[in-house]
N, C-alpha and C. Protein backbone atom coordinates (compact mmCIF):
# COMPACT_ATOMS: atom_id res chain seq x y z
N UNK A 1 94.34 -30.80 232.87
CA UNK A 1 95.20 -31.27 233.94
C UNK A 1 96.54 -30.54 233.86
N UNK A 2 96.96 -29.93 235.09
CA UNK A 2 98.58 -29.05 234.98
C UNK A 2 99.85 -30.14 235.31
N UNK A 3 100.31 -29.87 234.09
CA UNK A 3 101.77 -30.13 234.20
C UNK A 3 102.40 -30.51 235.58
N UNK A 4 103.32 -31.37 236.21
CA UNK A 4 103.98 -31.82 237.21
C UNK A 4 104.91 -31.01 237.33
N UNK A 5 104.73 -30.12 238.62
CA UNK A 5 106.19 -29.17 238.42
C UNK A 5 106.36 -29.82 240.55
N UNK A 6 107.75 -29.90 240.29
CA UNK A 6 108.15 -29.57 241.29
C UNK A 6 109.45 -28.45 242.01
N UNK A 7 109.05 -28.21 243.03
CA UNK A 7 110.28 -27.25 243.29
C UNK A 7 111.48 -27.31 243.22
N UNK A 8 112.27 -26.26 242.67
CA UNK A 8 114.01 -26.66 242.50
C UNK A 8 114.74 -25.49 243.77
N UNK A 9 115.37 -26.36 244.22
CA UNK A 9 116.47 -24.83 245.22
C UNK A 9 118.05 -24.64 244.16
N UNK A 10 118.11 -23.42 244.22
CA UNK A 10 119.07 -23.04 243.48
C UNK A 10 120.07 -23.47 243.84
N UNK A 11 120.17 -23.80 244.93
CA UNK A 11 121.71 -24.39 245.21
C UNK A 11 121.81 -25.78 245.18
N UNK A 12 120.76 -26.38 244.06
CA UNK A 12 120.86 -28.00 243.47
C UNK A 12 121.64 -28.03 242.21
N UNK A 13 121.43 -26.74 241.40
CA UNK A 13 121.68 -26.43 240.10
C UNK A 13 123.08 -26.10 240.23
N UNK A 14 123.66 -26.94 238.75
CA UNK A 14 124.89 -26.94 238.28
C UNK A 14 126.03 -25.48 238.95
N UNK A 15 127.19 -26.06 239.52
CA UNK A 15 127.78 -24.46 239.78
C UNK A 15 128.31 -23.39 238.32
N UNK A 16 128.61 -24.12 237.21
CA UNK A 16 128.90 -22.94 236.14
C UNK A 16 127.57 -22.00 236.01
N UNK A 17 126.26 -22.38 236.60
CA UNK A 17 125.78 -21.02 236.10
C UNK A 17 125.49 -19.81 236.82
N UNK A 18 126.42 -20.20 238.18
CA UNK A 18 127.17 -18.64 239.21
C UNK A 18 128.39 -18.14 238.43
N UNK A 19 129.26 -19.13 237.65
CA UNK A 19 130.58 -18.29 237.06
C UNK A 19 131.29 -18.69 236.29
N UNK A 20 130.40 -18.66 234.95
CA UNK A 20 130.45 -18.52 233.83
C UNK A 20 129.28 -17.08 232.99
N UNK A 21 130.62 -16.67 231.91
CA UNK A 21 128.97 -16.37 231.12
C UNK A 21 128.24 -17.23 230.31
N UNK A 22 126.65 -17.20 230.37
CA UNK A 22 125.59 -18.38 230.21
C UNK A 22 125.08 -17.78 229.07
N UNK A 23 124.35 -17.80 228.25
CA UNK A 23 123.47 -18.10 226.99
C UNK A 23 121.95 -18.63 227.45
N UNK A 24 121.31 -17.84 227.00
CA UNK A 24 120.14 -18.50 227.28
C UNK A 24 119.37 -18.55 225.92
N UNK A 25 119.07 -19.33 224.59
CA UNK A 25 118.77 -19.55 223.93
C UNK A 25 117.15 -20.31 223.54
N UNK A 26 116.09 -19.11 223.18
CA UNK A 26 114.91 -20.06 222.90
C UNK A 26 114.84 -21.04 221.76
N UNK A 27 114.19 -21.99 222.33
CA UNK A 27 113.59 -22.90 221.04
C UNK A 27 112.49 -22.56 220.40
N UNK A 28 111.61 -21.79 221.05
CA UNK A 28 110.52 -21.08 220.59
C UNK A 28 110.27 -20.05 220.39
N UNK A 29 109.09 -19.42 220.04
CA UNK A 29 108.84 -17.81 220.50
C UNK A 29 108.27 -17.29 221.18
N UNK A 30 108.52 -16.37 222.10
CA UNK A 30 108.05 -15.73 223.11
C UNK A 30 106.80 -15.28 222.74
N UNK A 31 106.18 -14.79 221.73
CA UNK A 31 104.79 -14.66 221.82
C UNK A 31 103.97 -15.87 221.44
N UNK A 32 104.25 -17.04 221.46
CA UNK A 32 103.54 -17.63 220.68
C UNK A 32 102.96 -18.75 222.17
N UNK A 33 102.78 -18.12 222.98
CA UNK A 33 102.18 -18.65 224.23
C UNK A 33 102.80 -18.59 225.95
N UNK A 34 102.07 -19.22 226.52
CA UNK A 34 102.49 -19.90 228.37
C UNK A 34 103.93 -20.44 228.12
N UNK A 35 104.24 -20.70 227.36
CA UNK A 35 105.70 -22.27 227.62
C UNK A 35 106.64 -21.86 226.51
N UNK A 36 107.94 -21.30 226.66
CA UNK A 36 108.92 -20.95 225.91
C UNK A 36 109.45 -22.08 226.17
N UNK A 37 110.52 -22.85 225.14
CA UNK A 37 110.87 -23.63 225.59
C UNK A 37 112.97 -23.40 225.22
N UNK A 38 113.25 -23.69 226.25
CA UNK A 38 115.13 -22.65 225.78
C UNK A 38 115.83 -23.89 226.49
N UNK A 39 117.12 -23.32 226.48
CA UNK A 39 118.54 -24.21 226.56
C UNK A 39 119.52 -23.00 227.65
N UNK A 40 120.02 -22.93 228.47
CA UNK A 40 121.28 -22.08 228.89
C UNK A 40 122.45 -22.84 228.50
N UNK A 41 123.37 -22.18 227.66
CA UNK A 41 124.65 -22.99 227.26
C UNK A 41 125.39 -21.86 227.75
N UNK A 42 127.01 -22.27 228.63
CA UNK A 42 128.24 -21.87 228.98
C UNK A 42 129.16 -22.80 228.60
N UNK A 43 130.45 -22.42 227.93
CA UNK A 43 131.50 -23.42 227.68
C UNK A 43 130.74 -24.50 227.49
N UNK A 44 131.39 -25.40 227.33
CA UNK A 44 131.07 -26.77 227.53
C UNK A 44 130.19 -27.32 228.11
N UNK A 45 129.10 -26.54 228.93
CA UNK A 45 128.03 -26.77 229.17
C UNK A 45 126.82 -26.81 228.54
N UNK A 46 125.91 -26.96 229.31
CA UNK A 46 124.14 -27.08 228.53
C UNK A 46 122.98 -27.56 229.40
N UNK A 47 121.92 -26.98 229.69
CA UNK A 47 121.28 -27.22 230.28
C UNK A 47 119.72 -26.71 230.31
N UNK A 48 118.76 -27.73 229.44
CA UNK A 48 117.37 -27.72 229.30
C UNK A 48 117.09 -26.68 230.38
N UNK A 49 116.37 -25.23 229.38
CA UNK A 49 115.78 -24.39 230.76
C UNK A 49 114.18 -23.63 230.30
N UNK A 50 113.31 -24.01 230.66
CA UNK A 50 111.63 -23.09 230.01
C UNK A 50 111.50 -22.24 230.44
N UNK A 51 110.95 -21.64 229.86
CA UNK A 51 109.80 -20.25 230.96
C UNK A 51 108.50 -20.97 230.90
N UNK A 52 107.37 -20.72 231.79
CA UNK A 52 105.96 -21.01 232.00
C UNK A 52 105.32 -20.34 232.54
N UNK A 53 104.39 -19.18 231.73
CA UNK A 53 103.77 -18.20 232.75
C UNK A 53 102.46 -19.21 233.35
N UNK A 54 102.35 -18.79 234.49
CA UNK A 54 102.23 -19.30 235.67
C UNK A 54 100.63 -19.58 235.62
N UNK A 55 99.87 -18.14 235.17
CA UNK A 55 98.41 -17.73 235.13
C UNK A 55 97.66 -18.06 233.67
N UNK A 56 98.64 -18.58 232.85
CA UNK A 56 97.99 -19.33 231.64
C UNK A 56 96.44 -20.66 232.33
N UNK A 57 95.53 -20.27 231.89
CA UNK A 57 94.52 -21.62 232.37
C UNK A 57 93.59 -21.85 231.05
N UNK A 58 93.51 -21.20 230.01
CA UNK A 58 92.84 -21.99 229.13
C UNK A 58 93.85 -22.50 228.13
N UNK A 59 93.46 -23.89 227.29
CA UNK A 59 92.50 -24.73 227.70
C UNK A 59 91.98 -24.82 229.64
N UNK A 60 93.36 -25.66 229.85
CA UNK A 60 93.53 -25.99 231.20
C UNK A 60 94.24 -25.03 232.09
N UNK A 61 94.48 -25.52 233.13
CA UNK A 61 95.75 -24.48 234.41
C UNK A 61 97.32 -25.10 233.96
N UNK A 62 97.96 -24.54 233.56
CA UNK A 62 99.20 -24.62 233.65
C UNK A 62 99.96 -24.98 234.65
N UNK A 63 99.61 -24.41 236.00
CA UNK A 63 100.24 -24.83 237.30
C UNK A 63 99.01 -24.91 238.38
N UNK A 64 99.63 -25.63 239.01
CA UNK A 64 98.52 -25.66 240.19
C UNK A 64 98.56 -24.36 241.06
N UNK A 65 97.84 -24.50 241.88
CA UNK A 65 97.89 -23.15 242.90
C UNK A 65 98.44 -22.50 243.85
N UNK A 66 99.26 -23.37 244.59
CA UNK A 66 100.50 -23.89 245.42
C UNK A 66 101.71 -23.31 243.84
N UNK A 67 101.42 -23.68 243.13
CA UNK A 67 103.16 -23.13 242.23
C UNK A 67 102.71 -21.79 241.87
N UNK A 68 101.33 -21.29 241.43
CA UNK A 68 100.79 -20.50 241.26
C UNK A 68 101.29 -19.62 242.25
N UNK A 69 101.10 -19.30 243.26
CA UNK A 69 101.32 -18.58 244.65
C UNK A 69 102.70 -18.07 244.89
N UNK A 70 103.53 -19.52 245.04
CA UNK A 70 105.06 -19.39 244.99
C UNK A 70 105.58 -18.57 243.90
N UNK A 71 105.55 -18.67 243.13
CA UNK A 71 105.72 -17.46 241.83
C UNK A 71 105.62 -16.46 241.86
N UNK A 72 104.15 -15.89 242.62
CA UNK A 72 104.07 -14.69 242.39
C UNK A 72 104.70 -13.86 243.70
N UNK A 73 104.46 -14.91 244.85
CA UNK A 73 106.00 -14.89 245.81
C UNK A 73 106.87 -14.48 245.78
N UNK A 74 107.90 -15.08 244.94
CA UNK A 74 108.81 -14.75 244.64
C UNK A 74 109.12 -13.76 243.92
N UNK A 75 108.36 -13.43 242.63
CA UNK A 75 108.31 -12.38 241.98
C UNK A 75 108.14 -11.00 242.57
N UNK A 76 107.15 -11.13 243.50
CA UNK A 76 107.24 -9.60 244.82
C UNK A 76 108.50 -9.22 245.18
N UNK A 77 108.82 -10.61 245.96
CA UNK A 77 110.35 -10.37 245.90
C UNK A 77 111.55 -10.18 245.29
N UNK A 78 111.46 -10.03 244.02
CA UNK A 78 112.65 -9.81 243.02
C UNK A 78 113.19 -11.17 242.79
N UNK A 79 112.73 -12.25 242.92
CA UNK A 79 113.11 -13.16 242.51
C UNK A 79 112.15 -14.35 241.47
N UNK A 80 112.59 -15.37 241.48
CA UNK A 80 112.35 -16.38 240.03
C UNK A 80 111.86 -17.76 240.88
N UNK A 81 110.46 -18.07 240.67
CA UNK A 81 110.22 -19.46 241.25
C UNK A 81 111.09 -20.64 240.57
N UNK A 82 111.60 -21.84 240.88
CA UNK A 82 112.24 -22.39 239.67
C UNK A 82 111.65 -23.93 240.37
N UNK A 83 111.12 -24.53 239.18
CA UNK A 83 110.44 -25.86 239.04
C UNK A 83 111.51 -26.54 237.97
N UNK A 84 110.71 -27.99 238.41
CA UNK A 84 110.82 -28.95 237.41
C UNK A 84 110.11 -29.48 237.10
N UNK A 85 110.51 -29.78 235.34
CA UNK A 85 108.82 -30.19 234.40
C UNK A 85 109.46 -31.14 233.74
N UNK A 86 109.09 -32.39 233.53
CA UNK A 86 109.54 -32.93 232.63
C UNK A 86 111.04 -33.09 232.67
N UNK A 87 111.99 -33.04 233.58
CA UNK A 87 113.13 -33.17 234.18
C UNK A 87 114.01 -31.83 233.11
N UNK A 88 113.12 -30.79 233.40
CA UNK A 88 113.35 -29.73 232.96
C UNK A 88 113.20 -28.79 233.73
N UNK A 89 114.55 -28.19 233.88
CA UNK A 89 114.98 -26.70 234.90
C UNK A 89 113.50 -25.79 234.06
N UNK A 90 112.21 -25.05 234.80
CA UNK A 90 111.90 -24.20 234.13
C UNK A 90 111.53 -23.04 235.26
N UNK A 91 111.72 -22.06 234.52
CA UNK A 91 111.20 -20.30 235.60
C UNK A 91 110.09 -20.46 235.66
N UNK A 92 109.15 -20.29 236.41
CA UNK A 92 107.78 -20.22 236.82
C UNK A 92 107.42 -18.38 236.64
N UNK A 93 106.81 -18.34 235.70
CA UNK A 93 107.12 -16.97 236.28
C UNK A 93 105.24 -16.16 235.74
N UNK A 94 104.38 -15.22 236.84
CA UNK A 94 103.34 -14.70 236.96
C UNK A 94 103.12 -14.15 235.30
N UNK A 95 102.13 -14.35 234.89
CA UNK A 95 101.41 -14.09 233.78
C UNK A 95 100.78 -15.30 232.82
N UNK A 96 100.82 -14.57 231.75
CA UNK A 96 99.60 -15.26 230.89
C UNK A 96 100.51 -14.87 229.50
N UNK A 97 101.53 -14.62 229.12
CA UNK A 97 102.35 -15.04 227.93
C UNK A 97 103.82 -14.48 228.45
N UNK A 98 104.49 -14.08 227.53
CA UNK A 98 105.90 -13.16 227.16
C UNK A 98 105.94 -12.62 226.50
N UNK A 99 106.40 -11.48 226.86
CA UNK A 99 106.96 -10.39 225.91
C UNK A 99 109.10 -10.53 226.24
N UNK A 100 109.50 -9.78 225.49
CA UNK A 100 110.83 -10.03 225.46
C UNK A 100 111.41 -9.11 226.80
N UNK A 101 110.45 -8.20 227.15
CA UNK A 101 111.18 -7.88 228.62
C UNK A 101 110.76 -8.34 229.76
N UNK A 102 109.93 -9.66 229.54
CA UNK A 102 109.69 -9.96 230.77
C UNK A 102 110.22 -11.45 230.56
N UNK A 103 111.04 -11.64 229.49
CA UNK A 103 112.23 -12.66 229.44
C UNK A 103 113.28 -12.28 229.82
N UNK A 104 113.90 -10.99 229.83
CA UNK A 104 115.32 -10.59 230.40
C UNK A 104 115.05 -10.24 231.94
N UNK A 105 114.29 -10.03 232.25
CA UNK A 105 113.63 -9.90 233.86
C UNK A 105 113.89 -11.13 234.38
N UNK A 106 113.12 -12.31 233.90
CA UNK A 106 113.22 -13.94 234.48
C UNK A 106 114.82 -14.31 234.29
N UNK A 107 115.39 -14.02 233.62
CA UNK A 107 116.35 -14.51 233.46
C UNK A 107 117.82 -13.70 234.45
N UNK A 108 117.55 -12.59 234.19
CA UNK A 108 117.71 -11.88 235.23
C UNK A 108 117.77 -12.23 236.95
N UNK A 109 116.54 -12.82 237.20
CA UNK A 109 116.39 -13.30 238.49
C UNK A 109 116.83 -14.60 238.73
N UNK A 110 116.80 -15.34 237.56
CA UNK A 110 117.67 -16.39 237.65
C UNK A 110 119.46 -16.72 237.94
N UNK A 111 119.65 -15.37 237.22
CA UNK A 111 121.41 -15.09 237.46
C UNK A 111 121.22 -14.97 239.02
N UNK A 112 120.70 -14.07 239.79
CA UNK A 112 120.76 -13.48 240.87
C UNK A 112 120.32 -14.42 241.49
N UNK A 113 119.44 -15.86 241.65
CA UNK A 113 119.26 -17.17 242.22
C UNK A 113 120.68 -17.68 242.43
N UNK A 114 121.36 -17.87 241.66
CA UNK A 114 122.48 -18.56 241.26
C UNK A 114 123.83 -17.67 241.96
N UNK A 115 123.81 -16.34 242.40
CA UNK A 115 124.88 -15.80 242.28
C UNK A 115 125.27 -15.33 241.44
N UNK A 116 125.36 -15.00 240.71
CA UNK A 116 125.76 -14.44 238.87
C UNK A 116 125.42 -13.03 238.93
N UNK A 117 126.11 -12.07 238.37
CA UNK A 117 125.61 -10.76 237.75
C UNK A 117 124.67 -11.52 236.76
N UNK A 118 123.82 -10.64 236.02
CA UNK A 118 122.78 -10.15 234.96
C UNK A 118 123.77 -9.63 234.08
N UNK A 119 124.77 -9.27 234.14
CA UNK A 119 125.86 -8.67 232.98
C UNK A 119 126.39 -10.27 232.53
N UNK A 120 126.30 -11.28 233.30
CA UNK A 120 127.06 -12.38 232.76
C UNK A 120 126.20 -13.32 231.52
N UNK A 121 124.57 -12.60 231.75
CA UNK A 121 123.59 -13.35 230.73
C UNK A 121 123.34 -12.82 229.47
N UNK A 122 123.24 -13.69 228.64
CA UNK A 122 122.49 -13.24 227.54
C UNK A 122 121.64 -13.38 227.10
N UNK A 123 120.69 -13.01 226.32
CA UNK A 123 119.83 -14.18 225.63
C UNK A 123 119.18 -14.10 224.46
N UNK A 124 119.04 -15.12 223.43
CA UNK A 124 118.54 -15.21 222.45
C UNK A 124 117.67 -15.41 222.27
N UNK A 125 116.41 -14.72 221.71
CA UNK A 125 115.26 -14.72 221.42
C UNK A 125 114.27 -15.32 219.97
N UNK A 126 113.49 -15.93 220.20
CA UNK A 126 113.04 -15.97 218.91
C UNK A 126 111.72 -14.97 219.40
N UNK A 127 111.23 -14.57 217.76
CA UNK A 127 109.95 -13.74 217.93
C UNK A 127 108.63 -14.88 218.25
N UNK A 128 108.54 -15.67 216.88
CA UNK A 128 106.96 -16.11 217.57
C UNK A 128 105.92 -15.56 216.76
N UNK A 129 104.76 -16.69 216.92
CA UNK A 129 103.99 -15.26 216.19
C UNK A 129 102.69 -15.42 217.32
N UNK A 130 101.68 -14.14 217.88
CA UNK A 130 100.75 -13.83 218.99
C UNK A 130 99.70 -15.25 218.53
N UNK A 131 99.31 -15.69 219.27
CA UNK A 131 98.00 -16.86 219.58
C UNK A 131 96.61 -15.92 219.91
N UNK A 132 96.23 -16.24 219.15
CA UNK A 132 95.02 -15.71 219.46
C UNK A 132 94.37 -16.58 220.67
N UNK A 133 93.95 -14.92 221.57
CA UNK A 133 93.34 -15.93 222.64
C UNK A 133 91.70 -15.44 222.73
């Protein structure tokens, strides 16, 4: 059964993360599956943020097909689907894991959702270790 995501419009999300510089910090590791799970911190801010590649389906589907679609949507377009999971900001974003440049890409498109340069992000990575699939 997939996860409850619903759609977020960027212009619901907090205004510091058009102008501030943001942090984007994993809790996990990027190879170690579908679902990174991270934080964006600015100043005094903070704000629960995932990645979820989109086309992960075993065990199950990760997203339905309708979020499935929108993703890769957006992604044509240079941009970042953005859901909510678990009352968690997360990127929706086409594939079946992460690698670390297709974390500065999402995140990337996320600045540019928001208004923000990509010079204003950063982000911290953990490694992870590969899942055998």
């Amino acid at each position: 059964m997939t996860a409850e995501l619903s759609d977020v419009d960027p212009f619901d999300l907090p205004e510091w993360l058009g102008v501030c510089d943001v942090t984007w910090s994993a809790d996990s590791g990027v190879r170690s599956g579908h679902d990174v799970r991270g934080c964006l911190v600015a100043e005094d801010h903070e704000l629960a943020c995932d990645l979820i590649a989109v086309d992960s389906a075993w065990p199950e589907p990760v997203a339905d097909e309708a979020t499935r679609v929108r993703a890769h949507q957006a992604w044509r377009h240079g941009q970042v689907h953005l859901v909510r999971r678990a009352d968690r900001l997360t990127l929706a974003v086409p594939g079946a894991g992460f690698t670390a440049d297709l974390v500065l890409d999402a995140l990337s498109r996320l600045a540019k959702a928001v208004g923000a340069s990509a010079d204003h992000y950063t982000a911290r990575l953990r490694i992870g270790t590969e899942r055998s699939r």
